[in-house]
Protein backbone atom coordinates (compact mmCIF):
# COMPACT_ATOMS: atom_id res chain seq x y z
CA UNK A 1 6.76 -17.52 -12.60
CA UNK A 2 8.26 -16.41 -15.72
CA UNK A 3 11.73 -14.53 -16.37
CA UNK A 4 10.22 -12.28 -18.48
CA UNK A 5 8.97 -9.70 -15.55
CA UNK A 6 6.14 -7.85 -16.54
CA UNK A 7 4.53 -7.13 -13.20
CA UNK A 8 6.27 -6.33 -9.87
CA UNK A 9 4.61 -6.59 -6.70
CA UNK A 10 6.50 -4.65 -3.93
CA UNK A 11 5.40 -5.34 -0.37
CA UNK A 12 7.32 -3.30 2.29
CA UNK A 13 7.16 -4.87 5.72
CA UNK A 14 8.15 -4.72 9.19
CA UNK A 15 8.50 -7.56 11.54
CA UNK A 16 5.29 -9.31 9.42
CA UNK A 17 6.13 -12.68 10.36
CA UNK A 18 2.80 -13.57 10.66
CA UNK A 19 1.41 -11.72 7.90
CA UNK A 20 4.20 -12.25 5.25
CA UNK A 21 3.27 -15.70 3.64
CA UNK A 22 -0.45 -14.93 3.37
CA UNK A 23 0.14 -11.85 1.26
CA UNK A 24 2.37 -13.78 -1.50
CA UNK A 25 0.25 -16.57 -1.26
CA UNK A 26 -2.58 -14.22 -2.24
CA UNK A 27 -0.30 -12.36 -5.03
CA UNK A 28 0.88 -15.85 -6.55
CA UNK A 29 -3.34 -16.46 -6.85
CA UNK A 30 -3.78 -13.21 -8.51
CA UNK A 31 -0.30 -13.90 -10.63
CA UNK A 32 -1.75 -17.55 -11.36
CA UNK A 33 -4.26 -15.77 -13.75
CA UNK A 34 -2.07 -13.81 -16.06
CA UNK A 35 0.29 -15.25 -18.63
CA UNK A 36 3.03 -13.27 -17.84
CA UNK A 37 6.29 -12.93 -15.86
CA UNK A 38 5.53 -11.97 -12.17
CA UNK A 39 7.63 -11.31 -9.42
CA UNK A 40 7.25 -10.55 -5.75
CA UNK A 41 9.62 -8.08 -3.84
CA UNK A 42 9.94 -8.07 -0.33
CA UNK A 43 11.36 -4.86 1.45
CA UNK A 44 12.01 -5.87 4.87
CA UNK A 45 12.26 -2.46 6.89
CA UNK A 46 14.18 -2.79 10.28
CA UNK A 47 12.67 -6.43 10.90
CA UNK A 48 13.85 -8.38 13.82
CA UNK A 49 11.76 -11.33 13.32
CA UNK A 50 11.91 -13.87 10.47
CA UNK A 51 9.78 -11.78 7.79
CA UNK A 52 13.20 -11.85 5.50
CA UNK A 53 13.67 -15.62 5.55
CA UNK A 54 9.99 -16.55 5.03
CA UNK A 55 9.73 -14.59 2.69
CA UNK A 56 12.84 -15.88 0.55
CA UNK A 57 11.52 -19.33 1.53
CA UNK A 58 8.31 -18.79 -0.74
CA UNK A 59 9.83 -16.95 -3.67
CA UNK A 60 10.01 -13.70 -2.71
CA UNK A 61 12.97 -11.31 -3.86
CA UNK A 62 14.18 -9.66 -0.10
CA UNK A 63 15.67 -6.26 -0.19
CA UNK A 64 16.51 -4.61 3.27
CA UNK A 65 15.91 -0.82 4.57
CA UNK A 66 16.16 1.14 7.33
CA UNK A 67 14.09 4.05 6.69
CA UNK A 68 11.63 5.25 9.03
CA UNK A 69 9.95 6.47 6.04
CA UNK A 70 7.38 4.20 4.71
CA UNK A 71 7.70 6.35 1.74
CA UNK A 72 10.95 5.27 1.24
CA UNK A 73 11.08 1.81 1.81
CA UNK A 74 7.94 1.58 -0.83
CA UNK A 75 10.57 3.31 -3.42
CA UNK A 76 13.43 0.78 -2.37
CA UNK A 77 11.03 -1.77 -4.03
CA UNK A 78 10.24 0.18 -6.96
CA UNK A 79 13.60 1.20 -7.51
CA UNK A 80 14.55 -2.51 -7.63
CA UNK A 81 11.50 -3.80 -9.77
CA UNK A 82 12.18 -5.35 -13.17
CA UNK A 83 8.40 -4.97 -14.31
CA UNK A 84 7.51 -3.04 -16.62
CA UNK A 85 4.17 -2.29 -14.09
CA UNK A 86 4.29 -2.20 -10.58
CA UNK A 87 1.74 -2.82 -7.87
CA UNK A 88 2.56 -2.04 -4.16
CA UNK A 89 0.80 -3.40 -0.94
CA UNK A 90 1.08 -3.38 2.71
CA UNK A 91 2.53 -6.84 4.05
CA UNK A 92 -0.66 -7.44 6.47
CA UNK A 93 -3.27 -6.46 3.94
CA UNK A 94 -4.36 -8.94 0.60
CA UNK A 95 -5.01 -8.61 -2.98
CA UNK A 96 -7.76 -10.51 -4.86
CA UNK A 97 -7.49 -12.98 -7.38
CA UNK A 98 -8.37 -10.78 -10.17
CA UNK A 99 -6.42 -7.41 -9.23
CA UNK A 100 -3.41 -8.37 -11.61
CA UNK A 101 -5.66 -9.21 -14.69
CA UNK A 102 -7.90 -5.72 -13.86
CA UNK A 103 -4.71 -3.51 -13.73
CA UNK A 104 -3.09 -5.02 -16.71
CA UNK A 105 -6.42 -4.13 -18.72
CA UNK A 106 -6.38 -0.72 -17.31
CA UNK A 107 -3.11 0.41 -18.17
CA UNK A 108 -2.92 -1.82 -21.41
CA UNK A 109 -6.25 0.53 -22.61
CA UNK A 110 -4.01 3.26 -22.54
CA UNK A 111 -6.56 5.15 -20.59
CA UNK A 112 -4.69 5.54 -17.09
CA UNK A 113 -1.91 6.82 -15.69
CA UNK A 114 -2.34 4.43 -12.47
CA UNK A 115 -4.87 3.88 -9.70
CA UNK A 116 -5.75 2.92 -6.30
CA UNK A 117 -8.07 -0.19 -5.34
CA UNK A 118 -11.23 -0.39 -3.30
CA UNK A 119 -10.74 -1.17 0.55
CA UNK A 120 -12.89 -3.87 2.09
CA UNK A 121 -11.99 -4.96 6.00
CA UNK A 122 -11.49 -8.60 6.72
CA UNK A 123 -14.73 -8.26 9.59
CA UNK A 124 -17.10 -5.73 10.40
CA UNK A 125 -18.33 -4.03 13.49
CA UNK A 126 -20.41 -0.76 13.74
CA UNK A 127 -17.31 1.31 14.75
CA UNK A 128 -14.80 -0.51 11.56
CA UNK A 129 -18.19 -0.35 9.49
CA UNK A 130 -18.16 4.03 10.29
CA UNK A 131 -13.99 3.74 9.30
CA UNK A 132 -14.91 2.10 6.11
CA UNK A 133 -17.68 4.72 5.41
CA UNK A 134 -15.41 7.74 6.16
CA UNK A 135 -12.83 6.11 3.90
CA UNK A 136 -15.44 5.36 0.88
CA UNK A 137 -16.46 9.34 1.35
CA UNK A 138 -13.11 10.43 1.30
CA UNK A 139 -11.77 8.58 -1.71
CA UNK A 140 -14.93 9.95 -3.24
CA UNK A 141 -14.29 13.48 -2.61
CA UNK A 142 -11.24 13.60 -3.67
CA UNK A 143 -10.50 10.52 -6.57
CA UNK A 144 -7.25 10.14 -4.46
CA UNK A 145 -7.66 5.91 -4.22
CA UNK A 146 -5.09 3.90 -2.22
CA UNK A 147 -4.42 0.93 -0.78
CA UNK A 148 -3.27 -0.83 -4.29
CA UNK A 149 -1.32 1.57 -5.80
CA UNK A 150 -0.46 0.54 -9.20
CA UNK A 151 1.25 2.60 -12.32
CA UNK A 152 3.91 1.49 -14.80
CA UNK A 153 7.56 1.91 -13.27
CA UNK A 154 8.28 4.85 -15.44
CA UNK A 155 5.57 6.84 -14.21
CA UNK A 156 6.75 6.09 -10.88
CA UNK A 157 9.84 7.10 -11.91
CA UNK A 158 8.38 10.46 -13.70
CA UNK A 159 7.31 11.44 -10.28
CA UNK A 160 9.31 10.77 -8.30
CA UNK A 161 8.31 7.68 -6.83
CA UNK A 162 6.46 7.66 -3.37
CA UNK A 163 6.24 11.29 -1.67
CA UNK A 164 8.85 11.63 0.79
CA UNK A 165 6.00 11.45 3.96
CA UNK A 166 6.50 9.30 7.38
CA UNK A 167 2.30 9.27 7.27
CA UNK A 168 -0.09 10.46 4.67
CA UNK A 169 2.43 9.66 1.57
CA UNK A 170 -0.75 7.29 0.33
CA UNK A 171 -2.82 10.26 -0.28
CA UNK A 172 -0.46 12.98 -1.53
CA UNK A 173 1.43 9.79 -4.07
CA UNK A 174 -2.24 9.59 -5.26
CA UNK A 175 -2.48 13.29 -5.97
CA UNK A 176 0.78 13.75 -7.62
CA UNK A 177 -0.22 10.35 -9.90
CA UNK A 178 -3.57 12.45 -10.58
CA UNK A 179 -1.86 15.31 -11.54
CA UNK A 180 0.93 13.51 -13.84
CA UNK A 181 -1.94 11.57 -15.62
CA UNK A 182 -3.76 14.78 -16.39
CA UNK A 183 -0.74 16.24 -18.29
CA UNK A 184 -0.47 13.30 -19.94
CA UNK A 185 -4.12 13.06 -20.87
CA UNK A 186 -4.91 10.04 -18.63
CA UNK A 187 -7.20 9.31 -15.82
CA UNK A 188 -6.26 8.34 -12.19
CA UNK A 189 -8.57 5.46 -11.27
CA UNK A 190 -9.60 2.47 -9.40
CA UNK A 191 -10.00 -0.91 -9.42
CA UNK A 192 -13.64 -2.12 -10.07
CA UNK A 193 -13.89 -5.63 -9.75
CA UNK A 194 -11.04 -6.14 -7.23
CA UNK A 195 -10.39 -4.80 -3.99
CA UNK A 196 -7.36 -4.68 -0.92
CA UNK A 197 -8.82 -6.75 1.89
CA UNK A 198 -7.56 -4.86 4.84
CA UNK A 199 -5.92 -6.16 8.16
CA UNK A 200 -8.46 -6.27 11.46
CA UNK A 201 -5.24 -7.16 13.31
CA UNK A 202 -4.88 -3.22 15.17
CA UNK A 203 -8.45 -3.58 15.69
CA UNK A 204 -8.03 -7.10 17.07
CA UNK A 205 -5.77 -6.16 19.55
CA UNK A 206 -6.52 -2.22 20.51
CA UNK A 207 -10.32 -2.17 20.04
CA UNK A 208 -12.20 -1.65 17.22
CA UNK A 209 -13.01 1.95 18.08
CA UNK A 210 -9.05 2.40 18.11
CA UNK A 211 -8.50 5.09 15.36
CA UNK A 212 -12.14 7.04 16.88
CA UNK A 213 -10.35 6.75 20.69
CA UNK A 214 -7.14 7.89 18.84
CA UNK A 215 -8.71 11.24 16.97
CA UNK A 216 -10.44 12.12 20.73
CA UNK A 217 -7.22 11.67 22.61
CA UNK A 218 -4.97 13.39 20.63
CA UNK A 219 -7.01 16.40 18.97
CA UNK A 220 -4.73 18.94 20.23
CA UNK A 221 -1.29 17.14 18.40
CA UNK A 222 -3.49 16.80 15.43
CA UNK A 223 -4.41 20.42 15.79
CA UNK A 224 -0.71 21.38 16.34
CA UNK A 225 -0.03 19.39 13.29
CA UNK A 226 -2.10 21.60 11.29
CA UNK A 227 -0.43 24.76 12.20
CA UNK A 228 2.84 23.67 11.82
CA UNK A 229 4.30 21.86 14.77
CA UNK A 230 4.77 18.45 14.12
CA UNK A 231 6.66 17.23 17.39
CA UNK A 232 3.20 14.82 19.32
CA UNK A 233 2.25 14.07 15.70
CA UNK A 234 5.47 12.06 14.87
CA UNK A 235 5.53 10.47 18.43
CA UNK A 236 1.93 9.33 17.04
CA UNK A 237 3.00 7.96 14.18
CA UNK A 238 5.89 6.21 14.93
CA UNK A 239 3.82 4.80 17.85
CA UNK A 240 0.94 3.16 15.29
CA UNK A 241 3.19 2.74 12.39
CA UNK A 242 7.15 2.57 12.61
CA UNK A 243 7.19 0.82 16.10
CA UNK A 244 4.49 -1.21 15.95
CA UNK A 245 5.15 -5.07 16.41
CA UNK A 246 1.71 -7.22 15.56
């Protein structure tokens, strides 16, 4: 990879051990079929494992955070990148081959301000097969795309970065990218030819009716959420996010 950074792809992670060298491997593919300068930040966020060395061992630049923020440890990397367009993704998830090239062309048509990708999951079952299609309907209601999130740095910078969330930053970064693009007379779009292939792994292990199980079980934090009181909400969270170990 070149010294001349053009791209930087920031992947915050937490204990991903087993994840970690299959997502640069997959971003080196994808970097393999532009000619220019890529590079591949690693935030490692409160890992106890050996994400950080494994990481440096196959080119990665490691930063370290502490946040229980996701939104913050996503703006660690951003903060640090020396492209002049970043691209963020989850450590246990993978980009295709093409998604650098297909971003590049977006923003270099001067048409966008930034986008999401398309999410496909790495198997399918009827229950992961009704996720997906809730997913699909919501990104079409509302143009809010995630999973790939990709802008030039200075827009991230213009906004702010990541909002300031411990859940649901995704979706509110994606509306405050929509609304910064429309000032600016740009669209907020997605990837067409690429997609994020998303981790099975909760699924694996919990059940592939997991998140289903978890909106039935929990209906009254979620409800409490809604109204204000956030207390059973951030137990949730930090239960399926923040202090989950593989």
């Amino acid at each position: 990879m070149s010294n001349n950074i053009t791209v930087s792809i920031v992947i915050p992670a937490h204990n991903e051990e087993k994840y970690v060298v299959r997502c640069i491997d997959n971003a080196k593919i994808a970097a393999s079929k532009v000619r220019c300068g890529v590079e591949i930040i690693v935030v490692c966020n409160r890992c106890t494992d050996h994400t950080a060395e494994l990481a440096a061992a196959n080119g990665a630049r490691v930063l370290t955070d502490e946040s229980r923020c996701i939104a913050a440890v996503r703006n660690k990397g951003i903060k640090a990148a020396r492209g002049r367009v970043v691209i963020t993704i989850d450590c246990d998830n993978r980009m295709t081959e093409g998604t650098i090239r297909e971003v590049l062309g977006r923003l270099n048509s001067g048409k966008y301000i930034g986008g999401g990708a398309p999410i496909r999951f790495e198997r399918y079952s009827f229950p992961i097969w009704a996720n997906d299609v809730l997913c699909r309907l919501g990104f079409w209601i509302t143009g809010a795309y995630c999973g790939i999130f990709w802008a030039e740095k200075s827009t991230f910078d213009a906004i702010g970065g990541f909002v300031d969330k411990k859940a649901a930053e995704d979706i509110a970064t994606a509306m405050r990218l929509r609304r910064y693009g429309k000032k600016e007379g740009k669209k907020y779009g997605c990837l067409k030819k690429n997609c994020l292939i998303n981790s099975t792994r909760k699924y694996d292990k919990l059940g592939d009716w997991l998140y289903f199980r978890l909106a039935f079980r929990n209906a009254r934090a979620l409800i409490k959420a809604a109204l204000g009181d956030r207390g059973d909400y951030d137990k949730l969270i930090d239960e399926m996010f923040y202090d989950y170990n593989n």
